[in-house]
C-alpha atoms as a PDB file:
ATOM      1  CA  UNK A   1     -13.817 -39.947  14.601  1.00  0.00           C
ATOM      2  CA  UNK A   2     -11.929 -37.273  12.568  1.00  0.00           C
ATOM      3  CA  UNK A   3      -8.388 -37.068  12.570  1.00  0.00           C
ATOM      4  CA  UNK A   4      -8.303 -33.620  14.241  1.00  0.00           C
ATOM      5  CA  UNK A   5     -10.349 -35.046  17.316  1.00  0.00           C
ATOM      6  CA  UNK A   6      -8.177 -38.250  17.504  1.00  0.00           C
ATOM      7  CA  UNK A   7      -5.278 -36.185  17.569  1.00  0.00           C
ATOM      8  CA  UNK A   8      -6.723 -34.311  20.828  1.00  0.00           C
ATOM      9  CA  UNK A   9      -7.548 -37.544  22.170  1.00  0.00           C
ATOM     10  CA  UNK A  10      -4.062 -38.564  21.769  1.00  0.00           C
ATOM     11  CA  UNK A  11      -2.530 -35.326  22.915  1.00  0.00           C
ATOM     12  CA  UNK A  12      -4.641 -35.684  26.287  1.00  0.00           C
ATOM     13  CA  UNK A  13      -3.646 -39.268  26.536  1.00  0.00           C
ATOM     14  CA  UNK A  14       0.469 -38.085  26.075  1.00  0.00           C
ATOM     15  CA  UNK A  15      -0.453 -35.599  28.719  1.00  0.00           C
ATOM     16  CA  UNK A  16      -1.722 -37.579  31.552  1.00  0.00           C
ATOM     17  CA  UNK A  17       1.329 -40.228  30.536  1.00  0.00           C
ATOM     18  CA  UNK A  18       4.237 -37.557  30.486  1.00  0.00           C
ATOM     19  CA  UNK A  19       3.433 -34.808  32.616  1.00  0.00           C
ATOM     20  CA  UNK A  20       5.603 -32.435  30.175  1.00  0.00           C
ATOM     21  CA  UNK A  21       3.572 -32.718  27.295  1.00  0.00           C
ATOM     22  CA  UNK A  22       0.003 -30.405  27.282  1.00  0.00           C
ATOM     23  CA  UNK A  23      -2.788 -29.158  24.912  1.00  0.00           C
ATOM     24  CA  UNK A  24      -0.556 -25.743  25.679  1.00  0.00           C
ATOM     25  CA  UNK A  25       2.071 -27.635  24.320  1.00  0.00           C
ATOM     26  CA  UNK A  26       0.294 -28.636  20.827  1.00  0.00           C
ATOM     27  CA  UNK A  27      -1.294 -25.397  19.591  1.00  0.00           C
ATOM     28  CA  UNK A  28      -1.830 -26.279  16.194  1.00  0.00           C
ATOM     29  CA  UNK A  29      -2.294 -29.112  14.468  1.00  0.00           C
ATOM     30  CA  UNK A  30       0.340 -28.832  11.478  1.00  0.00           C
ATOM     31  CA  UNK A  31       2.710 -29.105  14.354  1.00  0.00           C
ATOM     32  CA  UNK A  32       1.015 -31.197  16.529  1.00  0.00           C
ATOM     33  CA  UNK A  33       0.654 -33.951  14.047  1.00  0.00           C
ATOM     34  CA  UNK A  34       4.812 -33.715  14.058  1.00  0.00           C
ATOM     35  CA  UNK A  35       5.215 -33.498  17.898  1.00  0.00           C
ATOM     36  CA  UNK A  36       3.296 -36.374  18.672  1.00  0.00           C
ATOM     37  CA  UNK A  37       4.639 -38.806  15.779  1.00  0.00           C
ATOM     38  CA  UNK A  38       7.859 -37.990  17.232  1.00  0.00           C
ATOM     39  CA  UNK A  39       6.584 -38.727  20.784  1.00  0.00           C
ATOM     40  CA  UNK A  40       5.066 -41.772  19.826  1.00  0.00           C
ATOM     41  CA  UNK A  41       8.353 -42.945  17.977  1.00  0.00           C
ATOM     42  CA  UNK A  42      10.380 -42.165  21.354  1.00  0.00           C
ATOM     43  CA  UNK A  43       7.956 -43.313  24.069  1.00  0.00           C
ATOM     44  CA  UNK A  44       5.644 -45.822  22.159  1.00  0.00           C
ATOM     45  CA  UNK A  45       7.242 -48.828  24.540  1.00  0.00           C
ATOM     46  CA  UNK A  46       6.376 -47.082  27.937  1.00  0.00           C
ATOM     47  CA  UNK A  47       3.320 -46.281  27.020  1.00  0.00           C
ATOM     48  CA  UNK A  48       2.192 -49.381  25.198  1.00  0.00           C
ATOM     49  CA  UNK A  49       0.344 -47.871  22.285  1.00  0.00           C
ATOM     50  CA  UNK A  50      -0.461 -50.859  19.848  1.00  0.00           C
ATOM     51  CA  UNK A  51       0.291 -50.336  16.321  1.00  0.00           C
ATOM     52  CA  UNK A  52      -3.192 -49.418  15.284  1.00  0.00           C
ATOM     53  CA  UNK A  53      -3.141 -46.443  17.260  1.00  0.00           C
ATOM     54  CA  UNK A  54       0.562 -45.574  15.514  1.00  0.00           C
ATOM     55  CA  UNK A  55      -0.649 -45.701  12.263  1.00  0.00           C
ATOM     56  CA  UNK A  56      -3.464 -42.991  13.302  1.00  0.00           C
ATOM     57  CA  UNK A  57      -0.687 -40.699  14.854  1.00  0.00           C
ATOM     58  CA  UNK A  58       1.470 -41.813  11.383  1.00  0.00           C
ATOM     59  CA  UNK A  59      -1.412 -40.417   9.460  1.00  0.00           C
ATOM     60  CA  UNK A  60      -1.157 -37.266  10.540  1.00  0.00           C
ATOM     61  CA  UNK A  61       2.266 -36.270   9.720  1.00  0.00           C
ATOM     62  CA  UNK A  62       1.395 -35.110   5.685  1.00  0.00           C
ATOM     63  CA  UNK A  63       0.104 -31.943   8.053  1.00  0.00           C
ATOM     64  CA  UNK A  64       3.286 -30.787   8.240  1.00  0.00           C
ATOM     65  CA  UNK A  65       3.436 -27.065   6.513  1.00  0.00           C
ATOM     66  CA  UNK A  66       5.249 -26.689   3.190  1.00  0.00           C
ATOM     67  CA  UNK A  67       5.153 -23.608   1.202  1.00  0.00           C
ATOM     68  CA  UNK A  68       3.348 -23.535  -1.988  1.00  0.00           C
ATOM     69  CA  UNK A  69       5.679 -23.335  -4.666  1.00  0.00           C
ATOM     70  CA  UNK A  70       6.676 -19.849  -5.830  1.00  0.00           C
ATOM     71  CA  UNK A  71       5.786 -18.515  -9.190  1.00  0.00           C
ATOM     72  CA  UNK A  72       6.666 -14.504  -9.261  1.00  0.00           C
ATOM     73  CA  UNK A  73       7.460 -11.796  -6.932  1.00  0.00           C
ATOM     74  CA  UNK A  74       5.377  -8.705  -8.463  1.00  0.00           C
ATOM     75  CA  UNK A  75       7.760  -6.447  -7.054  1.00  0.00           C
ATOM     76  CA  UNK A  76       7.560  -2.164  -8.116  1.00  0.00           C
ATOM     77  CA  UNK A  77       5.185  -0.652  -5.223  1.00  0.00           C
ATOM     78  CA  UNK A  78       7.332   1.628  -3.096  1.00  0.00           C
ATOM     79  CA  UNK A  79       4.206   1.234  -0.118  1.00  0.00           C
ATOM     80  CA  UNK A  80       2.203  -1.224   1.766  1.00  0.00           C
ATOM     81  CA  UNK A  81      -0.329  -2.639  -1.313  1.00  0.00           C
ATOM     82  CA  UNK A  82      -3.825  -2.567  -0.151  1.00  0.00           C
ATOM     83  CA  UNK A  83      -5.202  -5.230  -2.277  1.00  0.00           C
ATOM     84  CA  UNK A  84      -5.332  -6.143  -6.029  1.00  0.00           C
ATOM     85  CA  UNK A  85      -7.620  -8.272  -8.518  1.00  0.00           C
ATOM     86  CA  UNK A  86      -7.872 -10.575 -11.455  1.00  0.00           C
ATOM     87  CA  UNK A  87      -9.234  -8.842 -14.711  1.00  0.00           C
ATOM     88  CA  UNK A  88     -11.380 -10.584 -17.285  1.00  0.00           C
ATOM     89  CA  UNK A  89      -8.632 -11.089 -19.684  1.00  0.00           C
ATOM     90  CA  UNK A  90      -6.095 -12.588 -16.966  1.00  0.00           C
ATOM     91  CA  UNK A  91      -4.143  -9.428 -16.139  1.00  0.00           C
ATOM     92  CA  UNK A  92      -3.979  -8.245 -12.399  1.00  0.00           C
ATOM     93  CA  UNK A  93      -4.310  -4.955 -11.380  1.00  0.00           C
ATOM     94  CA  UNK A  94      -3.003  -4.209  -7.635  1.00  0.00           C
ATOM     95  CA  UNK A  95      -2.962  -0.351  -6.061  1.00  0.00           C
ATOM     96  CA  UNK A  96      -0.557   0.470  -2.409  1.00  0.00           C
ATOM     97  CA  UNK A  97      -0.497   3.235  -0.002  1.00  0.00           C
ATOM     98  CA  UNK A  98       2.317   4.533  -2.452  1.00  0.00           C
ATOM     99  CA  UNK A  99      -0.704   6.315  -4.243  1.00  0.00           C
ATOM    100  CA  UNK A 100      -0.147   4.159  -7.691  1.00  0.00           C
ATOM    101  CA  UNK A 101      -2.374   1.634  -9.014  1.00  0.00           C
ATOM    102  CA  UNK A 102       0.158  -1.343 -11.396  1.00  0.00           C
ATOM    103  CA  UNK A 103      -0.824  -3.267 -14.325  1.00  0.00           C
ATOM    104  CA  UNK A 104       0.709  -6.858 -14.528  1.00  0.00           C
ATOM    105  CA  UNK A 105       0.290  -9.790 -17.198  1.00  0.00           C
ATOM    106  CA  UNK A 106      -1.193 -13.161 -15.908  1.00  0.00           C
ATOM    107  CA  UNK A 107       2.778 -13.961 -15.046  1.00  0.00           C
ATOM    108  CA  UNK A 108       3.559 -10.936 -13.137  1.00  0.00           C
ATOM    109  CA  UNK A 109       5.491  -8.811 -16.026  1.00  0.00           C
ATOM    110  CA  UNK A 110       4.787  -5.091 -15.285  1.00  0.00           C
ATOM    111  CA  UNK A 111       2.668  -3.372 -17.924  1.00  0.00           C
ATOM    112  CA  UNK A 112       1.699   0.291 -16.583  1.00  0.00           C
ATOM    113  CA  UNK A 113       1.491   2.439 -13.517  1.00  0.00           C
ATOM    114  CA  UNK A 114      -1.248   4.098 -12.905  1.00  0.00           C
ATOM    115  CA  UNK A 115      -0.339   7.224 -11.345  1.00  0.00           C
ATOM    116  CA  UNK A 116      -2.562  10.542 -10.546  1.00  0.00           C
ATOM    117  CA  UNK A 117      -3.794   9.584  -6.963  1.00  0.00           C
ATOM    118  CA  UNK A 118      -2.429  11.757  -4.046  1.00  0.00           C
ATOM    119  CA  UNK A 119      -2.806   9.548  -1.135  1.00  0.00           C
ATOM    120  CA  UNK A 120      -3.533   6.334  -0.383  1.00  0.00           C
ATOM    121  CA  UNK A 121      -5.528   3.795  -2.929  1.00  0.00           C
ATOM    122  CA  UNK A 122      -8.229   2.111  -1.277  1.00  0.00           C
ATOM    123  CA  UNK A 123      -9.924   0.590  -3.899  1.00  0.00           C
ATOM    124  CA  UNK A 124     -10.729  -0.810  -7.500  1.00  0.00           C
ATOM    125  CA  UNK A 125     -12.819  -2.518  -9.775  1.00  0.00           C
ATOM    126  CA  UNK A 126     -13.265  -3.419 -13.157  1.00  0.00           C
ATOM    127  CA  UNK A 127     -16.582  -2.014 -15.293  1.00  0.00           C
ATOM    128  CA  UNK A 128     -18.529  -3.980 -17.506  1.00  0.00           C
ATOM    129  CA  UNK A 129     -17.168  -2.271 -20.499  1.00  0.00           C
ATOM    130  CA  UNK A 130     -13.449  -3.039 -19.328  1.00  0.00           C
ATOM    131  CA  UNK A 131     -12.238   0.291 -18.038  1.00  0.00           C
ATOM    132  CA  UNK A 132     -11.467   0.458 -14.436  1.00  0.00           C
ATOM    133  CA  UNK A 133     -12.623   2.719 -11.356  1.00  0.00           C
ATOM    134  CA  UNK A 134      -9.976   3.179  -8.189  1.00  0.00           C
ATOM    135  CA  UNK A 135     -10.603   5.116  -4.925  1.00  0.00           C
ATOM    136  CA  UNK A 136      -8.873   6.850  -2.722  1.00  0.00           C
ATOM    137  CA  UNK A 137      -8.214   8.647   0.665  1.00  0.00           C
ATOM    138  CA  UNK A 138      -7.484  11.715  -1.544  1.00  0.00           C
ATOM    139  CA  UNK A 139     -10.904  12.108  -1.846  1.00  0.00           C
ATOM    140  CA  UNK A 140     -11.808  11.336  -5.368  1.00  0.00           C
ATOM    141  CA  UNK A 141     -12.055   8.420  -7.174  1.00  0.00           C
ATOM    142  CA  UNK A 142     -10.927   7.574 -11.077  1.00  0.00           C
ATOM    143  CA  UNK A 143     -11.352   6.313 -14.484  1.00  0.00           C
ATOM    144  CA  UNK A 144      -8.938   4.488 -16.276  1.00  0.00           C
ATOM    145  CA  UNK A 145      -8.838   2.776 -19.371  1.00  0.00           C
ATOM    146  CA  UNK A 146      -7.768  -0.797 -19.500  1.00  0.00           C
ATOM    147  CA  UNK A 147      -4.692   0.029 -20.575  1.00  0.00           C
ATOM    148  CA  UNK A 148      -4.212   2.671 -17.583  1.00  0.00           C
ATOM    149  CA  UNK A 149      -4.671   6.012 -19.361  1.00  0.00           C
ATOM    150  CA  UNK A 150      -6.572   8.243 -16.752  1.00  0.00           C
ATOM    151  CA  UNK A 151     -10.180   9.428 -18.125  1.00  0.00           C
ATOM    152  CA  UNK A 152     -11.738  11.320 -15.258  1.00  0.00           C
ATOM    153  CA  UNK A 153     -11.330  12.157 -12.325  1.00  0.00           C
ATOM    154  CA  UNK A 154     -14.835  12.191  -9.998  1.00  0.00           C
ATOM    155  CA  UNK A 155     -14.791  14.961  -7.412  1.00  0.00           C
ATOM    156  CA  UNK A 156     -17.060  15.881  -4.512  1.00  0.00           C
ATOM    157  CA  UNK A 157     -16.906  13.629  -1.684  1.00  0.00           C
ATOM    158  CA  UNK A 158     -15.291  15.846   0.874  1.00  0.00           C
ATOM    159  CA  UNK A 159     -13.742  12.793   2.942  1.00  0.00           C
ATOM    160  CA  UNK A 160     -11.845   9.920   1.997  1.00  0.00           C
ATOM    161  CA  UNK A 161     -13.863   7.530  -0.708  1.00  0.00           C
ATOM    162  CA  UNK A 162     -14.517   4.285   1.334  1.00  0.00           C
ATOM    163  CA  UNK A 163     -15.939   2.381  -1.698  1.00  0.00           C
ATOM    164  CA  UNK A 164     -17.815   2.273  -5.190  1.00  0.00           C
ATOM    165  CA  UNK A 165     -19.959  -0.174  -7.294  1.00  0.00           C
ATOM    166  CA  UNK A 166     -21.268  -0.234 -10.610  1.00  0.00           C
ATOM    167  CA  UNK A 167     -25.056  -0.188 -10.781  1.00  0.00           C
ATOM    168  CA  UNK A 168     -26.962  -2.545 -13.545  1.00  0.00           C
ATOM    169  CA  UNK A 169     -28.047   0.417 -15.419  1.00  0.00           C
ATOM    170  CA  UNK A 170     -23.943   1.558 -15.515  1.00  0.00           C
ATOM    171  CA  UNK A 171     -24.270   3.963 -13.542  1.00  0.00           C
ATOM    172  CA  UNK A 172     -21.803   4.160 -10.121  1.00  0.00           C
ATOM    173  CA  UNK A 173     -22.373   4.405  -7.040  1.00  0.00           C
ATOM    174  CA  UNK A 174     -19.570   5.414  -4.420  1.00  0.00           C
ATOM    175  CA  UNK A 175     -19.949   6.186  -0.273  1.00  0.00           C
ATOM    176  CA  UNK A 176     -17.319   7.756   1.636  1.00  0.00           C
ATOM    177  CA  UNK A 177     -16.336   8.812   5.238  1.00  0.00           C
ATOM    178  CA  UNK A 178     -18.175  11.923   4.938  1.00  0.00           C
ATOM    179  CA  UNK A 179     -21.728  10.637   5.524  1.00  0.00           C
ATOM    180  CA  UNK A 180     -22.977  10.479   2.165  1.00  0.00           C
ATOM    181  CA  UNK A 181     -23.326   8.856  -0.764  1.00  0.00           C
ATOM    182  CA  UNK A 182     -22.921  10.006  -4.465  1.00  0.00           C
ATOM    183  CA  UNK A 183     -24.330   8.700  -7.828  1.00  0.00           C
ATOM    184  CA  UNK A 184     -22.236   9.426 -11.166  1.00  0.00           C
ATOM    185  CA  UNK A 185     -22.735   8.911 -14.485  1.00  0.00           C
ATOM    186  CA  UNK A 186     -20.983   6.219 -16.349  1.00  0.00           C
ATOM    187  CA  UNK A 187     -18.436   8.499 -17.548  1.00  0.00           C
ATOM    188  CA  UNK A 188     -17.816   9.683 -13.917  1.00  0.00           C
ATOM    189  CA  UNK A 189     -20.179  13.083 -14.415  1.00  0.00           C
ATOM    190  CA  UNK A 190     -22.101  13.783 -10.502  1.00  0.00           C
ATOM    191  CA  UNK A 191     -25.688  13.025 -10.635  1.00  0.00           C
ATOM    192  CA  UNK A 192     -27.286  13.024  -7.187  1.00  0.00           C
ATOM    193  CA  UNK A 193     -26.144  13.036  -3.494  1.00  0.00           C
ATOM    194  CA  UNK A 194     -27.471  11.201  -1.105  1.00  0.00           C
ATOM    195  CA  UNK A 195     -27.701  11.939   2.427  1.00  0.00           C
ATOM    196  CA  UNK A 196     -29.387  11.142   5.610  1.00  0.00           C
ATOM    197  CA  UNK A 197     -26.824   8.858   7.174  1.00  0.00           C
ATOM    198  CA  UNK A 198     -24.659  10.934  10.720  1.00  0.00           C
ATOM    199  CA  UNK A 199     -21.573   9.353  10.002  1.00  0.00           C
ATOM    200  CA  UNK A 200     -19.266   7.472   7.778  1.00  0.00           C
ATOM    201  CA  UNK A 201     -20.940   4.997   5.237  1.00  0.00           C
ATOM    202  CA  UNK A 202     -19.590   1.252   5.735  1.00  0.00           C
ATOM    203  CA  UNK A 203     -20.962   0.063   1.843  1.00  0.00           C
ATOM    204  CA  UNK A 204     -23.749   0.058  -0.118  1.00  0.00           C
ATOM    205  CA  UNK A 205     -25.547  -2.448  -2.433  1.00  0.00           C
ATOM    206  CA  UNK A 206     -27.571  -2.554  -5.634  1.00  0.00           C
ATOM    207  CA  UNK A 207     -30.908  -4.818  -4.385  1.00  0.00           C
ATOM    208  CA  UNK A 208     -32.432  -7.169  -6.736  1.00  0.00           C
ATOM    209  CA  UNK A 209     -35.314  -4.984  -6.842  1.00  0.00           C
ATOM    210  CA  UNK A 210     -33.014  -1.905  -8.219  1.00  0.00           C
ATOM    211  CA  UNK A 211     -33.582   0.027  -4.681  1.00  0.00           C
ATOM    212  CA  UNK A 212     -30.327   0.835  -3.363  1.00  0.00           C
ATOM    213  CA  UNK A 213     -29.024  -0.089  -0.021  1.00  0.00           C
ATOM    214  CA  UNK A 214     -26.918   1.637   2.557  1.00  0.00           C
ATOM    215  CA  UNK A 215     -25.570   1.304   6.037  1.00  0.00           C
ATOM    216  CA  UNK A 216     -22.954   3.416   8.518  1.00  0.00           C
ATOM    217  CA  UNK A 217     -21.067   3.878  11.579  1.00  0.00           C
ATOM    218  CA  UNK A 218     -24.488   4.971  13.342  1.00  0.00           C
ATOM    219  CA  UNK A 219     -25.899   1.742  13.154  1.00  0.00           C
ATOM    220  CA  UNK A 220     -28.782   2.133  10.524  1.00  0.00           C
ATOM    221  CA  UNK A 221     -29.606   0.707   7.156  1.00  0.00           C
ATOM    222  CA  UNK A 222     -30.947   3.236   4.549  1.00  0.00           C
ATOM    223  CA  UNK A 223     -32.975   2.315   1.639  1.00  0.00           C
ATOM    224  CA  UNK A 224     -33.161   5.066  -1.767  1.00  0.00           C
ATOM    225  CA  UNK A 225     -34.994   4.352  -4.915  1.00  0.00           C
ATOM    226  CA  UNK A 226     -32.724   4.205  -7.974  1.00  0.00           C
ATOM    227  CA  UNK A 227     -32.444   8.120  -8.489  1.00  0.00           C
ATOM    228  CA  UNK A 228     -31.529   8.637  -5.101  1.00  0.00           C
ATOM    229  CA  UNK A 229     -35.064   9.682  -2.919  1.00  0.00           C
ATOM    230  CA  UNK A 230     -35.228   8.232   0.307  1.00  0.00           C
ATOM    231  CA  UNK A 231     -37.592   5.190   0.960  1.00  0.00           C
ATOM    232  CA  UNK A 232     -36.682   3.661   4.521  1.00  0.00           C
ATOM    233  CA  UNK A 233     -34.524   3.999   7.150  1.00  0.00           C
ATOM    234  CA  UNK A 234     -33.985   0.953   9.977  1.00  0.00           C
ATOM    235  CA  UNK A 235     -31.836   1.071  12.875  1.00  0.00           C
ATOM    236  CA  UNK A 236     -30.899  -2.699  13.116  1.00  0.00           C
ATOM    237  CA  UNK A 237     -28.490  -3.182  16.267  1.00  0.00           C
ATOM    238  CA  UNK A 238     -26.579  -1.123  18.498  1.00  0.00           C
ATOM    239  CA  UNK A 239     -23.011  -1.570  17.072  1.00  0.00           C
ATOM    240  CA  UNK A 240     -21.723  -0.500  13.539  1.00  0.00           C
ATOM    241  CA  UNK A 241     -22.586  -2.122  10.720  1.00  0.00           C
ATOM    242  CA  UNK A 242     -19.744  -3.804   8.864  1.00  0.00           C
ATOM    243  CA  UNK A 243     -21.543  -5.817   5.835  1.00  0.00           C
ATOM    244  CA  UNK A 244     -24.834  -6.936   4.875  1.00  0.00           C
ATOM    245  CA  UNK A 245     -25.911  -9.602   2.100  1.00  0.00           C
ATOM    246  CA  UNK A 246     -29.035  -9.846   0.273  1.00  0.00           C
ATOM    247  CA  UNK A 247     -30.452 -13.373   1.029  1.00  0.00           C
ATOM    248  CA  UNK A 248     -31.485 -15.029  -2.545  1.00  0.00           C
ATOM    249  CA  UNK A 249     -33.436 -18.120  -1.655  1.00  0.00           C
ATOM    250  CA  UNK A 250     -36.428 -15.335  -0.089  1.00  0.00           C
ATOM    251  CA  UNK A 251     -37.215 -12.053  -1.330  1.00  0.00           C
ATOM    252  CA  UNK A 252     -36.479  -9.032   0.584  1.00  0.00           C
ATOM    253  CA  UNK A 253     -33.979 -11.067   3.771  1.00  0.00           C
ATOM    254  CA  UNK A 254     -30.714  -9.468   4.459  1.00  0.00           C
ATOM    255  CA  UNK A 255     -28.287 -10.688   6.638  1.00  0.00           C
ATOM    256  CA  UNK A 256     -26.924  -7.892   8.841  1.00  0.00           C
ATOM    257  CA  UNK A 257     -23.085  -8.592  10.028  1.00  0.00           C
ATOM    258  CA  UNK A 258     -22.774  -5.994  13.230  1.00  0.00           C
ATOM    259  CA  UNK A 259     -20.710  -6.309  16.438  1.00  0.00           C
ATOM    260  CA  UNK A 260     -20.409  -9.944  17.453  1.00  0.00           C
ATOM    261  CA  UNK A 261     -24.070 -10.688  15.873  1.00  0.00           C
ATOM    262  CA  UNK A 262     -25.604 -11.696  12.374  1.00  0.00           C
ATOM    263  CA  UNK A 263     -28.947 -10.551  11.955  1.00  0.00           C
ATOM    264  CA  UNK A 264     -31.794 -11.767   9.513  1.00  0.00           C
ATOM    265  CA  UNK A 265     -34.532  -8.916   8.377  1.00  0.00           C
ATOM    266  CA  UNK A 266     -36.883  -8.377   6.486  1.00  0.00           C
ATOM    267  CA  UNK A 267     -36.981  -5.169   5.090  1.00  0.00           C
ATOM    268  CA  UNK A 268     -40.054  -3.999   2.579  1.00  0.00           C
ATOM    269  CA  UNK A 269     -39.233  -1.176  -0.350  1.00  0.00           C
END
């Protein structure tokens, strides 16, 4: 029996015993591995629990929930930070709604703030070649070097950028809340637009195959051929697709996360 299923065996034995005590009463098992030590420490003569059965409830008490021991408070962001990531060297690079992206060192020292966004960062990622690409609700996304100096700035999506990739080729790949998506060179120059989906573009992947993959708000994966022609279109479910993951152990499966369901297709290019 595993601990967390002895514990609910104990907590419904405590319950029909002492009338105060519930499942209600034991939510979660951090805590409930403290409440019911305690219980059996205070009651253990009324309700002759042998000292096997202690040591199982005695077991449980390590649960108990103790902070991990802080290292650094990367502290500078003057907004709510939307997410951040490790580079290959060991720095971090986080970006905020305060429309910054920040540099730190492997310890959390400050290095640079990347500043020329207007609105909210939603995104980054680091290139191959080291520089990095953020995106934003203003629209556009940028280049950086990995130091932070701004290179480019990519301009045409006419909605806030929802999210980019870097193809194999270098190339990149970004979709946005305006229905489309838009291929740029690898210094950021626009190379093709593709369109077909009716509303805002959820992500996109790069296929094994080098077809690219697509799917939106209106509930349909789109497949292009790696300069941008449409090849397939699929409506898969009848709620928005949120993710989808190329399967590796068989060619051509995706798994298709929408609504409350996971769906396995086959799709052919």
């Amino acid at each position: 029996m595993q601990l967390d299923e002895e514990l609910r065996v104990w907590a419904s034995a405590l319950a029909e015993a002492l009338p105060l005590v519930s499942q209600q009463a034991l939510p979660r098992r951090d805590e409930a591995g403290i409440v019911l030590a305690g219980l059996i420490a205070d009651f253990s003569s009324d309700l002759n629990i042998n000292e096997s059965s202690k040591r199982i409830i005695t077991a449980v008490r390590p649960l108990r929930h103790r902070p991990p021991p802080l290292l650094a408070v990367l502290e500078g962001h003057s907004g709510e930070v939307k997410g951040a990531l490790e580079l290959r060297d060991g720095r971090l690079l986080s970006w905020s709604d305060d429309h910054t992206l920040r540099l730190w060192s492997a310890d959390g020292t400050l290095l640079a703030v990347l500043e020329a966004h207007s609105a909210s960062v939603r995104g980054a990622l680091e290139l191959r070649d080291g520089r990095l690409l953020s995106w934003s609700i203003d629209d556009t996304l940028r280049l950086w070097s990995a130091e932070g100096t701004p290179l480019a700035v990519l301009e045409a999506h006419s909605y806030s950028v929802r999210g980019a990739l870097e193809l194999r080729d270098g190339r990149l790949l970004s979709w946005s809340a305006n229905d489309t998506l838009r291929l740029w060179s690898t210094d950021g120059a626009p190379l093709a637009v593709l369109k077909g989906h009716s509303l805002g573009v959820n992500g996109a992947l790069e296929l094994r195959d080098g077809h690219l993959l697509s799917w939106s708000a209106n509930d349909t994966l789109r497949l292009w051929s790696t300069d941008a022609i449409p090849r397939a279109v699929w409506a898969v479910s009848n709620y928005e697709i949120r993710s989808v993951i190329e399967l590796t152990t068989y060619p051509n499966r995706l798994l298709v996360l929408s609504g409350r369901h996971i769906y396995q297709v086959k799709i052919s290019s």
